[in-house]
Protein backbone atom coordinates (compact mmCIF):
# COMPACT_ATOMS: atom_id res chain seq x y z
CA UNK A 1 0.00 0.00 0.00
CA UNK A 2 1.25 3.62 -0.88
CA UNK A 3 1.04 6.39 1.38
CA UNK A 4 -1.06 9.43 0.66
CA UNK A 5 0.53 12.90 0.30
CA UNK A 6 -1.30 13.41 4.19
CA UNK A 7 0.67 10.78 5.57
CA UNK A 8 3.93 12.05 3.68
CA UNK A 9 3.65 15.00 5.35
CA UNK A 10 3.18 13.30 8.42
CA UNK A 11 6.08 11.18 8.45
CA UNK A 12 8.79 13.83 7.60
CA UNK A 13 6.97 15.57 10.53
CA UNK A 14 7.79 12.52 12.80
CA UNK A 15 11.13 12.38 11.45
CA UNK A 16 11.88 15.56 12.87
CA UNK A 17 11.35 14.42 16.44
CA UNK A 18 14.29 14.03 18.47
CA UNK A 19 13.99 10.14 19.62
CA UNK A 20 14.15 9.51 15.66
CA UNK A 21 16.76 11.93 13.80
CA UNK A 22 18.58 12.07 17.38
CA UNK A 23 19.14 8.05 17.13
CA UNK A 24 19.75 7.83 13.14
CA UNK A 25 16.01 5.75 12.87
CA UNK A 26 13.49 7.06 10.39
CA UNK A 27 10.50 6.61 9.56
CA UNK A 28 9.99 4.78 5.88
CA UNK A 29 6.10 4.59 6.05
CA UNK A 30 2.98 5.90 7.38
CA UNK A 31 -0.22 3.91 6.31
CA UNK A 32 -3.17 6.05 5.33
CA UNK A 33 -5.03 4.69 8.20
CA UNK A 34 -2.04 5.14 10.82
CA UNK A 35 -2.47 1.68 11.60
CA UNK A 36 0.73 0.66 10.20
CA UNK A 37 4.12 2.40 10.66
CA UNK A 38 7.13 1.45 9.70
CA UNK A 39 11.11 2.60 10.63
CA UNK A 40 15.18 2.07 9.42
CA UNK A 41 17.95 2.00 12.14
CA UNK A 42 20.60 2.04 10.08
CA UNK A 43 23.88 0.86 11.63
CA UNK A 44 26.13 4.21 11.05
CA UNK A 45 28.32 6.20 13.02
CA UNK A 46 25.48 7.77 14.60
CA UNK A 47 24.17 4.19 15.93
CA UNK A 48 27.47 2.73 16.68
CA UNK A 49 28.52 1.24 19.67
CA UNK A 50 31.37 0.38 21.23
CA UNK A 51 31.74 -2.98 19.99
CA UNK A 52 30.46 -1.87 16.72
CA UNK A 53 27.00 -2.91 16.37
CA UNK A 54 23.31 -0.96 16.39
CA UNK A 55 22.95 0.91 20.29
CA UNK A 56 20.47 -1.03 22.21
CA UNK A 57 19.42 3.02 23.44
CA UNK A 58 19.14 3.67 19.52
CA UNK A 59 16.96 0.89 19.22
CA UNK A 60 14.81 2.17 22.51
CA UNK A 61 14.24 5.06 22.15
CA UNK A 62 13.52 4.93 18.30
CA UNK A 63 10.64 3.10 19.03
CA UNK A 64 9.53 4.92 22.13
CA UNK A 65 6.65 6.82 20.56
CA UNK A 66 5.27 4.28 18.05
CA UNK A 67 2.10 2.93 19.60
CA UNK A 68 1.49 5.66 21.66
CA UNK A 69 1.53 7.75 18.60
CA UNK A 70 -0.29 4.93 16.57
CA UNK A 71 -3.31 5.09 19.07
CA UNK A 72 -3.41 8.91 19.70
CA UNK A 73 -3.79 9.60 15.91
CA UNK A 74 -6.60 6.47 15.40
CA UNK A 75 -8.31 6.94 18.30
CA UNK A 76 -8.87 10.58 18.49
CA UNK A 77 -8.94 13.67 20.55
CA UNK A 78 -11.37 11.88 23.06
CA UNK A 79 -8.77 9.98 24.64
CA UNK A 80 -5.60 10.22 25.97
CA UNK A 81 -2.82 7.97 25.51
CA UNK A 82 0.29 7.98 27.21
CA UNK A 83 3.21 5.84 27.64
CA UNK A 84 3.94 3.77 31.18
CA UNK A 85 6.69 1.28 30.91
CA UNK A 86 8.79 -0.60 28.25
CA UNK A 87 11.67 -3.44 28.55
CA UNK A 88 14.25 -4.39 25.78
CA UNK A 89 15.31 -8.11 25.47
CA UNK A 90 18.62 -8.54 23.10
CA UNK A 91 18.55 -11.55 21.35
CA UNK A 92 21.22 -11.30 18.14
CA UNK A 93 23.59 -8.34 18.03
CA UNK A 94 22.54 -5.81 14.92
CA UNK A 95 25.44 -5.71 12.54
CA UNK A 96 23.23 -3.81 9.97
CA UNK A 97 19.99 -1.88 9.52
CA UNK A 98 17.62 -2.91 11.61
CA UNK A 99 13.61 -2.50 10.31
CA UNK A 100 10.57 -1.99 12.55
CA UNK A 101 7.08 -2.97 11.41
CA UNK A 102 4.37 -1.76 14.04
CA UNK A 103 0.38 -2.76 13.11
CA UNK A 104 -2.44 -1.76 14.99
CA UNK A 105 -5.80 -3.77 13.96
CA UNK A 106 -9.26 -2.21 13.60
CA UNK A 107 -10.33 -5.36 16.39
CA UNK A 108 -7.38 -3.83 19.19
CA UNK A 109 -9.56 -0.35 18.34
CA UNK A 110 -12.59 -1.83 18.94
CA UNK A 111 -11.12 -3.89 21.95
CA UNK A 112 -9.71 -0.64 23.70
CA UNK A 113 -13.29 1.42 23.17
CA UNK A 114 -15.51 -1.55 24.31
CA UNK A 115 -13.25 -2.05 27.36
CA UNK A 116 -13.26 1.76 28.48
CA UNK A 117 -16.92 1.63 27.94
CA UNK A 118 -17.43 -0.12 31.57
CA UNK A 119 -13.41 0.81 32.72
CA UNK A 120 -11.95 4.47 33.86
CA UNK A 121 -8.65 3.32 32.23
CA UNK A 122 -6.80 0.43 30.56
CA UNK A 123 -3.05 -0.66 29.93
CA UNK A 124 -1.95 -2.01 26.49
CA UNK A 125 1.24 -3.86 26.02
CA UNK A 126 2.43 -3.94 22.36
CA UNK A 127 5.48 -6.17 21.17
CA UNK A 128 8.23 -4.38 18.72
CA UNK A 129 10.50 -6.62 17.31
CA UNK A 130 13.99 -5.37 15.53
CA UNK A 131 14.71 -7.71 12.56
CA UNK A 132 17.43 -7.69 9.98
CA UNK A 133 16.10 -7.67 6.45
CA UNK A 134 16.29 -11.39 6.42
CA UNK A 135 14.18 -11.28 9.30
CA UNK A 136 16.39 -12.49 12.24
CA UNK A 137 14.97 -10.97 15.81
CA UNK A 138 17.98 -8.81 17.11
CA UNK A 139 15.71 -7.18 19.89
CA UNK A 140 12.39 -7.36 21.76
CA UNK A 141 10.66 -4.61 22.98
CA UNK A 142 7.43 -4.63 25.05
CA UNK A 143 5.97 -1.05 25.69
CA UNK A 144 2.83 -0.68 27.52
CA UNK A 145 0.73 2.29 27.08
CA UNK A 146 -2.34 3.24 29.06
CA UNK A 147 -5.32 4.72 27.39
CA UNK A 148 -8.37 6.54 29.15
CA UNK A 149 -11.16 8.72 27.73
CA UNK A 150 -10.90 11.97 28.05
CA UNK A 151 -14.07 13.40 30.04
CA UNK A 152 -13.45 10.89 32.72
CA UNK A 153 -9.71 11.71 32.89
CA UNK A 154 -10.59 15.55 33.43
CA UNK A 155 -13.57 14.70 35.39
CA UNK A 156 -10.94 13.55 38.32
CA UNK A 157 -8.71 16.72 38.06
């Protein structure tokens, strides 16, 4: 699937936040639908460790915002989303680009509205994986995000 000019624009705009130009990752698509995002982390000087392989922090933080990002543009302005807690499991050290492909299904929308239809507020864990090209898991990342609607959140304040 192509991505509209909208989603274009979109992407350079993400591209321009510091946890991705900061940590050499972009952005390299941006479904129509935001359900789908994909990212490069490139093994360069910028993502180089010590040893000489991709910075487990480059992989972090580069895919810090995804989800939360993901959820705030396909669920609207009447929630909030916001970020609680991740953990990084290394698995094969990255010796090249490393790609990110992060989906969000129309059922986990559905799930998350039905649920905070009887809830004040629900946690989401999502799983990012780092692959090489030919697929081979260099890290795991699990970030939870927790997701209320709005009126109830500023009902409490």
């Amino acid at each position: 699937m192509s991505e509209s000019l909208k989603t274009k624009l979109l992407r350079l705009q993400f591209n321009c936040i510091p946890c991705f130009f900061l940590t050499g990752a972009h952005l390299t698509y941006i479904a129509d639908d935001l359900r789908e995002i994909r990212l490069a982390l490139p093994l360069s000087w910028m993502t180089r460790n010590y040893i000489g392989t991709v910075f487990g922090g480059s992989m972090f933080a580069a895919t810090d915002p995804i989800y939360m990002l993901m959820l705030i543009k396909s669920l609207g302005p009447e929630y909030i989303v916001i970020d609680k807690a991740a953990s990084i499991r290394f698995k094969k050290l990255g010796k090249e680009t490393l790609y990110v492909r992060c989906v969000l299904t129309q059922t986990e929308l559905d799930d998350i509205k039905a649920l905070l239809e009887t809830q004040s507020k629900i946690d989401r864990s999502y799983t990012i994986e780092l692959t090489t090209l030919s697929g081979e898991v260099c890290a795991s990342i699990e970030r939870t995000v927790n997701v209320r609607r709005k009126e109830r959140a500023e009902s409490k304040i």
